[in-house]
Every structure is written in structure tokens, then in C-alpha cells.
N, C-alpha and C. Protein backbone atom coordinates (compact mmCIF):
# COMPACT_ATOMS: atom_id res chain seq x y z
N UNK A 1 107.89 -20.69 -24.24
CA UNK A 1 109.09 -21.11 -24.94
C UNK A 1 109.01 -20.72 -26.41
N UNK A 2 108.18 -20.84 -26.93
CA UNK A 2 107.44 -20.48 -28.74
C UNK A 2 108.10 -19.57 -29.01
N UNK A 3 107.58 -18.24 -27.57
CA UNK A 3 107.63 -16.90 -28.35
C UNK A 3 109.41 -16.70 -27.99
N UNK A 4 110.46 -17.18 -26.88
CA UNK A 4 111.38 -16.59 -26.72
C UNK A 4 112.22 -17.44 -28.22
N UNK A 5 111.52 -18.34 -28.87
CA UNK A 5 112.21 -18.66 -30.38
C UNK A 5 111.76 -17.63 -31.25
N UNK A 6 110.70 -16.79 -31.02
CA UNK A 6 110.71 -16.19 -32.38
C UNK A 6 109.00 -16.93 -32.62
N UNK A 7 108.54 -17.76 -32.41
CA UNK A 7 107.30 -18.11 -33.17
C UNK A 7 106.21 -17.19 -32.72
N UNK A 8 105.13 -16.95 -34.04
CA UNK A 8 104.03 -16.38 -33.88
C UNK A 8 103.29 -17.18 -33.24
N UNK A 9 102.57 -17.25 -31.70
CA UNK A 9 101.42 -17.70 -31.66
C UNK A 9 100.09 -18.38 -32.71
N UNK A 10 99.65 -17.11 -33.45
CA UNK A 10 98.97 -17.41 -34.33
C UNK A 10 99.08 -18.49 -35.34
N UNK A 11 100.38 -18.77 -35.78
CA UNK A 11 100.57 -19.43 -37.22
C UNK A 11 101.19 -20.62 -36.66
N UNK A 12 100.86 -20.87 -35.00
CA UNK A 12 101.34 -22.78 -34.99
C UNK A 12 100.34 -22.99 -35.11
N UNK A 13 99.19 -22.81 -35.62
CA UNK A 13 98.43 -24.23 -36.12
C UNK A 13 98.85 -24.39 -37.21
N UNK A 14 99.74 -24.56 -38.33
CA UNK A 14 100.08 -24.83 -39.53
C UNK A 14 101.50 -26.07 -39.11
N UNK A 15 101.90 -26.05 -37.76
CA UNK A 15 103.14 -26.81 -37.67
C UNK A 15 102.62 -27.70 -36.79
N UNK A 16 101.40 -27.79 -36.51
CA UNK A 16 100.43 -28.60 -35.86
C UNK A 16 99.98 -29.82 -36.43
N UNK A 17 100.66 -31.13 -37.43
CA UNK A 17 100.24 -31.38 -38.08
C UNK A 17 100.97 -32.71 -38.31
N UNK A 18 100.73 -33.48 -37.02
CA UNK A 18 101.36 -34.64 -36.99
C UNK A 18 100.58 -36.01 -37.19
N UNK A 19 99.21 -35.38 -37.27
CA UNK A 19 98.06 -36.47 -37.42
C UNK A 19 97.94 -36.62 -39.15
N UNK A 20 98.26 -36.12 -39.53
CA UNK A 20 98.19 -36.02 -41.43
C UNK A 20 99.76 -36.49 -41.68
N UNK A 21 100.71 -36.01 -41.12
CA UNK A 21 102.00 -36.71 -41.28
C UNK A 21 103.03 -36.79 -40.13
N UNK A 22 102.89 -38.19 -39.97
CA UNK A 22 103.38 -39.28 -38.76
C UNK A 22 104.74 -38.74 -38.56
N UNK A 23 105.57 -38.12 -39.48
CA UNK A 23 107.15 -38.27 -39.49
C UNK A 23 107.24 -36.70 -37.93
N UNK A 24 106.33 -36.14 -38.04
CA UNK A 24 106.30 -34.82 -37.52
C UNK A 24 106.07 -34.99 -35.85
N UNK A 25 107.04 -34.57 -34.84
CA UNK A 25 106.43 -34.03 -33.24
C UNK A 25 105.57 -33.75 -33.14
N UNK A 26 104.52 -33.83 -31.99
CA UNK A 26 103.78 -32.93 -32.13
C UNK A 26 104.54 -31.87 -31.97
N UNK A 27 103.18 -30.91 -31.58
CA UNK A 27 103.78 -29.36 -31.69
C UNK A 27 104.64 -29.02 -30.29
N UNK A 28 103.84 -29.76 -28.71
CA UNK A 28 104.92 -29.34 -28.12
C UNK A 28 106.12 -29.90 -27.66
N UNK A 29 106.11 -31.18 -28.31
CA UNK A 29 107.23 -31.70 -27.87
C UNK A 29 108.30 -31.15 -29.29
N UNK A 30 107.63 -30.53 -30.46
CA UNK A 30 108.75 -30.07 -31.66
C UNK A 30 109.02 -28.75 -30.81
N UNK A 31 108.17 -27.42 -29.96
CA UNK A 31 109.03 -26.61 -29.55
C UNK A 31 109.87 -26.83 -28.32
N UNK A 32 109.86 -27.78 -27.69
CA UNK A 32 110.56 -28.35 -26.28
C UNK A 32 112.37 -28.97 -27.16
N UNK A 33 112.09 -29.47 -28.35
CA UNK A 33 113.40 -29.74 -29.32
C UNK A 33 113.65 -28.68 -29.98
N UNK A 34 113.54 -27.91 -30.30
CA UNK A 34 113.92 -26.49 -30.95
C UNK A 34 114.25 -25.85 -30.10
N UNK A 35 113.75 -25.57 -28.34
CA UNK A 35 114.15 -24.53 -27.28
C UNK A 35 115.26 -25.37 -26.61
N UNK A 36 115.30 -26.79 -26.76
CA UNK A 36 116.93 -27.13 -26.00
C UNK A 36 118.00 -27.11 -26.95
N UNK A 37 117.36 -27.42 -28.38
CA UNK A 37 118.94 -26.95 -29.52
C UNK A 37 119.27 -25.59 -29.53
N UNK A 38 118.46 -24.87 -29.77
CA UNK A 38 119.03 -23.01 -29.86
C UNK A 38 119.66 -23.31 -28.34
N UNK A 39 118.96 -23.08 -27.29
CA UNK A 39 119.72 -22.49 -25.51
C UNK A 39 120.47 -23.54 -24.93
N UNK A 40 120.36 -24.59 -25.20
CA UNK A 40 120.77 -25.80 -24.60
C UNK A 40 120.11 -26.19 -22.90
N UNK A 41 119.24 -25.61 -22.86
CA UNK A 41 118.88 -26.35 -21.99
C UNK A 41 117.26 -26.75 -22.14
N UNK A 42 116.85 -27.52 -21.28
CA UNK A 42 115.28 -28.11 -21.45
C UNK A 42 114.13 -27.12 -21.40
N UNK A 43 114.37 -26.37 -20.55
CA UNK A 43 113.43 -25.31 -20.08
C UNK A 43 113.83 -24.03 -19.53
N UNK A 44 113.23 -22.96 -19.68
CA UNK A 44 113.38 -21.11 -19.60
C UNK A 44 113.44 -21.26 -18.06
N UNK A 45 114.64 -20.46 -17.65
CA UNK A 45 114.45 -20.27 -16.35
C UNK A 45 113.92 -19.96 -15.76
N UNK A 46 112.63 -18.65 -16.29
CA UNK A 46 112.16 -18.25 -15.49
C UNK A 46 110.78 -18.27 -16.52
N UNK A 47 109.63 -19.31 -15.84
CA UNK A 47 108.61 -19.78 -16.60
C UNK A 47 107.14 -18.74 -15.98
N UNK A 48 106.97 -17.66 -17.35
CA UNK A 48 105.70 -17.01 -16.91
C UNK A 48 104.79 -17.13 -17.86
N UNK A 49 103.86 -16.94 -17.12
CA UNK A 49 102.19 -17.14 -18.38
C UNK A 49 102.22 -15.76 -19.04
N UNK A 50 101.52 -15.95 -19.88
CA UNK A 50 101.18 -14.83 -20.92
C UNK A 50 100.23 -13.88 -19.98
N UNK A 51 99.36 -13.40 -19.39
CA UNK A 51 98.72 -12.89 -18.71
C UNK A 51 100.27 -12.12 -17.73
N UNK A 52 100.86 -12.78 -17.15
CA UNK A 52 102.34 -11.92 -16.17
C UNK A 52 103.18 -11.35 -16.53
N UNK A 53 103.02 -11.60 -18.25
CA UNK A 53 104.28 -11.56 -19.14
C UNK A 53 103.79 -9.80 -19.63
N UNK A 54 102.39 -10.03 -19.71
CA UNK A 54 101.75 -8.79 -20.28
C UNK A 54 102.18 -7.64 -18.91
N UNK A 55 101.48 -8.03 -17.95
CA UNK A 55 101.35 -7.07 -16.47
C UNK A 55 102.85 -6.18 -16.62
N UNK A 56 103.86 -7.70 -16.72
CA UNK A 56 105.66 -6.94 -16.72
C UNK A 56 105.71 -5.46 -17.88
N UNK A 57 105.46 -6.75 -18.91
CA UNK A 57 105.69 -5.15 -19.92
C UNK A 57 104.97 -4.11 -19.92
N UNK A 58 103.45 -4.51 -18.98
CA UNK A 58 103.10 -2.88 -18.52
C UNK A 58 103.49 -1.91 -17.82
N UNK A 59 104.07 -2.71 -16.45
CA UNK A 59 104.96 -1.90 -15.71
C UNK A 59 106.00 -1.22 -15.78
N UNK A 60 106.55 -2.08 -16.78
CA UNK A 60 108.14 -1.37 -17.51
C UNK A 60 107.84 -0.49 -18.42
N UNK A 61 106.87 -0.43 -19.52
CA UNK A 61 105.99 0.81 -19.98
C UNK A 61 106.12 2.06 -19.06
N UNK A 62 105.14 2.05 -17.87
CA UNK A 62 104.87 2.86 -16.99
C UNK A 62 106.12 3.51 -16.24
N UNK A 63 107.46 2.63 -16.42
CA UNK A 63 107.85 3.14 -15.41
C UNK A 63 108.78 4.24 -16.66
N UNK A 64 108.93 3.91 -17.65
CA UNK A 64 109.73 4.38 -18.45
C UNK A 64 109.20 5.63 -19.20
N UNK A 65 108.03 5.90 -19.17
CA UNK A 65 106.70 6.99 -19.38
C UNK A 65 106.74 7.84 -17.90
N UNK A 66 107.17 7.52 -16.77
CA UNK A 66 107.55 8.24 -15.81
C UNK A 66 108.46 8.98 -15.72
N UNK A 67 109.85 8.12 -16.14
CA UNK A 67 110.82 8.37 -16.33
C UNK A 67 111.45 9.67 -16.90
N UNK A 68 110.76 9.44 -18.55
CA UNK A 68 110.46 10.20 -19.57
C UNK A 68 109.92 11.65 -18.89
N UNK A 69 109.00 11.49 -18.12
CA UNK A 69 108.27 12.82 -17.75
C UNK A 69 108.98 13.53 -17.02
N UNK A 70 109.67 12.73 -15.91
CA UNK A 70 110.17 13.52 -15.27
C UNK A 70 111.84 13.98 -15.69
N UNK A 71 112.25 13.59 -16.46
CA UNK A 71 113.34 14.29 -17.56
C UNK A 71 113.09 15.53 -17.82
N UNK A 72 111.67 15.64 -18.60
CA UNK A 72 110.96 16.76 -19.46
C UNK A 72 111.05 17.60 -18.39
N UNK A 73 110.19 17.56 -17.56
CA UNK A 73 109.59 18.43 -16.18
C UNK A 73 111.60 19.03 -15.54
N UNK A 74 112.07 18.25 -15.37
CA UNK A 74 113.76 19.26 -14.78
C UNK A 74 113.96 19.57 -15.91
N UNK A 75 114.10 19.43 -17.41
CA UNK A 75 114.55 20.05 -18.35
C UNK A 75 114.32 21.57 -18.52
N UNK A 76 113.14 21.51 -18.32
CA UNK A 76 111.96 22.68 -18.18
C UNK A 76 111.96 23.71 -16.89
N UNK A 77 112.58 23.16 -15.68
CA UNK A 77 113.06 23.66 -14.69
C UNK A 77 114.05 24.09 -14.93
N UNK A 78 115.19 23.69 -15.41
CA UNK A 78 116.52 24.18 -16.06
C UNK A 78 116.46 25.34 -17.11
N UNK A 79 115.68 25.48 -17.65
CA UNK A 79 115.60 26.57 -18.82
C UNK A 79 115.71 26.34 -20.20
N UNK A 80 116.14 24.81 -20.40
CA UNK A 80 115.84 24.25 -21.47
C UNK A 80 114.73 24.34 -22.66
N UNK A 81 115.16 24.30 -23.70
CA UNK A 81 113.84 24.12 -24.56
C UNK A 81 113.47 23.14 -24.81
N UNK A 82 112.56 22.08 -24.62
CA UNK A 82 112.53 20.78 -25.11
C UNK A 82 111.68 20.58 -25.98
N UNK A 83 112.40 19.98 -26.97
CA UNK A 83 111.57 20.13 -28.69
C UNK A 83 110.54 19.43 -28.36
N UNK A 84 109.48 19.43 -29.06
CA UNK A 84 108.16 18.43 -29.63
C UNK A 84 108.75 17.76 -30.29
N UNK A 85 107.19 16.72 -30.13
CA UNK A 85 107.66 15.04 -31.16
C UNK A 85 107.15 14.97 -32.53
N UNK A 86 106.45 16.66 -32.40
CA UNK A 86 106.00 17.26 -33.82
C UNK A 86 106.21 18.08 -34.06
N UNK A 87 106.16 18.12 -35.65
CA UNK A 87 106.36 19.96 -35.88
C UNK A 87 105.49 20.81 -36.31
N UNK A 88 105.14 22.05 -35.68
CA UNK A 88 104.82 22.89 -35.54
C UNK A 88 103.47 22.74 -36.98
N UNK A 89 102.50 22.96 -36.92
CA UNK A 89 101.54 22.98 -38.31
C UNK A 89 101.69 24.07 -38.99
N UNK A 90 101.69 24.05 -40.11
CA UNK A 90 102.63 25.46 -41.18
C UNK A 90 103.78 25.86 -40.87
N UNK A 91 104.06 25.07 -40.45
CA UNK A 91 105.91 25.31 -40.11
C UNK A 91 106.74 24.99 -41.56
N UNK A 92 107.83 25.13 -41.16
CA UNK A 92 109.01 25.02 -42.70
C UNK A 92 108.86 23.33 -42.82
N UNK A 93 109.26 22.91 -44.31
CA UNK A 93 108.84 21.55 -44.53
C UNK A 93 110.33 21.26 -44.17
N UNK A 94 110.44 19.71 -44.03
CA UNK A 94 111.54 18.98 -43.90
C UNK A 94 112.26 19.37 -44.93
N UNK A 95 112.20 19.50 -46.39
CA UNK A 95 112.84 19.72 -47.29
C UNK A 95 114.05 21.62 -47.27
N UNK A 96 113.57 21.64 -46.01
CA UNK A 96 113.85 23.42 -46.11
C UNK A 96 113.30 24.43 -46.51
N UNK A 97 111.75 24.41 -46.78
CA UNK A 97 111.13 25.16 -47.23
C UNK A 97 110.92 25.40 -48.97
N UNK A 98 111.34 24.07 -49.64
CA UNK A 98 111.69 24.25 -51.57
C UNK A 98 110.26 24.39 -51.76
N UNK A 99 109.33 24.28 -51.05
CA UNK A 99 107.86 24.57 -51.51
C UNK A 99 107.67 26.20 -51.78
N UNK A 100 108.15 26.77 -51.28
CA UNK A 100 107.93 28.40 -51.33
C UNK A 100 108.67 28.99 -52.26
N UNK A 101 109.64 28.23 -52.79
CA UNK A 101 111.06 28.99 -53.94
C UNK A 101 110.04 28.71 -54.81
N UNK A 102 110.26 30.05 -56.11
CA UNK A 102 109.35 30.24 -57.24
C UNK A 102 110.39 29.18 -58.33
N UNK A 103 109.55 28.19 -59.27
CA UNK A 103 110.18 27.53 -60.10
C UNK A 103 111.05 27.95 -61.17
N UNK A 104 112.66 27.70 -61.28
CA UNK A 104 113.08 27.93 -62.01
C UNK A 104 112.69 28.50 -63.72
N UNK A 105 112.99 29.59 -64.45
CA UNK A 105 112.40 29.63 -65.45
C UNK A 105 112.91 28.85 -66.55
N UNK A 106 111.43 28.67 -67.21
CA UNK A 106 111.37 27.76 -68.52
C UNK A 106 112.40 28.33 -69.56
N UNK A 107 113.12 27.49 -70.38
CA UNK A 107 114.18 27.68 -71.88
C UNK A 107 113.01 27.76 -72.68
N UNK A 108 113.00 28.95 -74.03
CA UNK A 108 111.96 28.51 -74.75
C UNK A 108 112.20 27.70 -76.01
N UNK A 109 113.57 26.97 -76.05
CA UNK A 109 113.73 25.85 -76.96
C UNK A 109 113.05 24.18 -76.06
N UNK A 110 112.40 24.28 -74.92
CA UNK A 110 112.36 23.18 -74.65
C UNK A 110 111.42 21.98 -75.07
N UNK A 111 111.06 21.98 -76.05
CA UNK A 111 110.48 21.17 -76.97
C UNK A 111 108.96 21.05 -76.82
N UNK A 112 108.71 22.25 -76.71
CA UNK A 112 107.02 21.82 -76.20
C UNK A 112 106.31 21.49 -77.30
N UNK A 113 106.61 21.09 -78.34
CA UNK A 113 105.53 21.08 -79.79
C UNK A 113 104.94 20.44 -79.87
């Protein structure tokens, strides 16, 4: 519930802190009141551990890195060129190449004294 609010794992021990001041929830009954005011209801419909939560977003990784490949691979069958996710080393700079233009010439009033 923490993380679908937005909270870092890491930094609830700082909101952990009902034994030093009484006025405060603990911590999980303060995110169990924060996850029914934002959604309105008591609890996430669909309740997974962190360990299942990881596996999912690996799979959806994987499948989308498949996906991806096999785009590339018919692109490439098609006759397509399909750019890189880099450019070329000694290639033209992003700027258009202003590294290679010789510098404008110097005025000789320009105050060098």
C-alpha cells in the first residue's frame, strides 16, 4: 500500500515515531488512513508481496525486450534501416559539425591591451 502512495520504503523509519510522540498512528495503521483517503477504499485489490511484484516487472521487461527485437529483426527483413541508440564514434557532433568551421576572424581594434 506505501509504495502505490508514493512512499519510499527506505525513509518510513522517520514517520515511525509514535513512541516519542503519542499524537502520531503508528506507521501502519497511518498508511492504512492515507490509502483509504486518496482511493477510498480499505485495501488494494489486488494484494502482492514485493518478491511477485519484482518477478511481474521482470516479465513485462522481458516481454517488451522481445517485443522490441522482434520489430528490429522484420524491420531489417523489410529493407529498412534501423538507426542505433548511438552515434557512430567520430561521427558529426550534435551541434552540426561547428567543431570543424575555422573561427571567425579577429577585428584588430578589439581591445586586447
Amino acid at each position: 500500500m506505501a509504495r502505490e502512495l508514493g512512499m519510499n520504503p527506505k525513509t518510513l523509519g522517520k514517520l515511525d515515531n509514535h513512541n516519542q510522540e503519542p499524537w502520531k498512528l503508528p506507521l501502519p495503521l497511518f498508511i492504512e488512513h492515507v490509502y483509504l483517503k486518496r482511493f477510498g477504499k480499505p485495501r488494494p485489490d489486488n494484494v502482492v508481496s514485493i518478491e511477485e511484484r519484482a518477478r511481474q516487472e521482470e516479465r513485462k521487461k522481458a516481454l517488451k525486450r522481445e517485443a522490441k527485437q522482434q520489430r528490429r529483426e522484420a524491420d531489417q527483413r523489410a529493407g529498412q534501416v534501423v538507426a542505433s541508440p548511438t552515434p557512430p564514434a567520430g561521427g558529426p557532433t550534435p551541434a552540426g559539425g561547428e567543431r570543424d568551421r575555422e573561427p571567425p576572424p579577429r577585428r584588430p581594434d578589439a581591445g586586447d591591451a
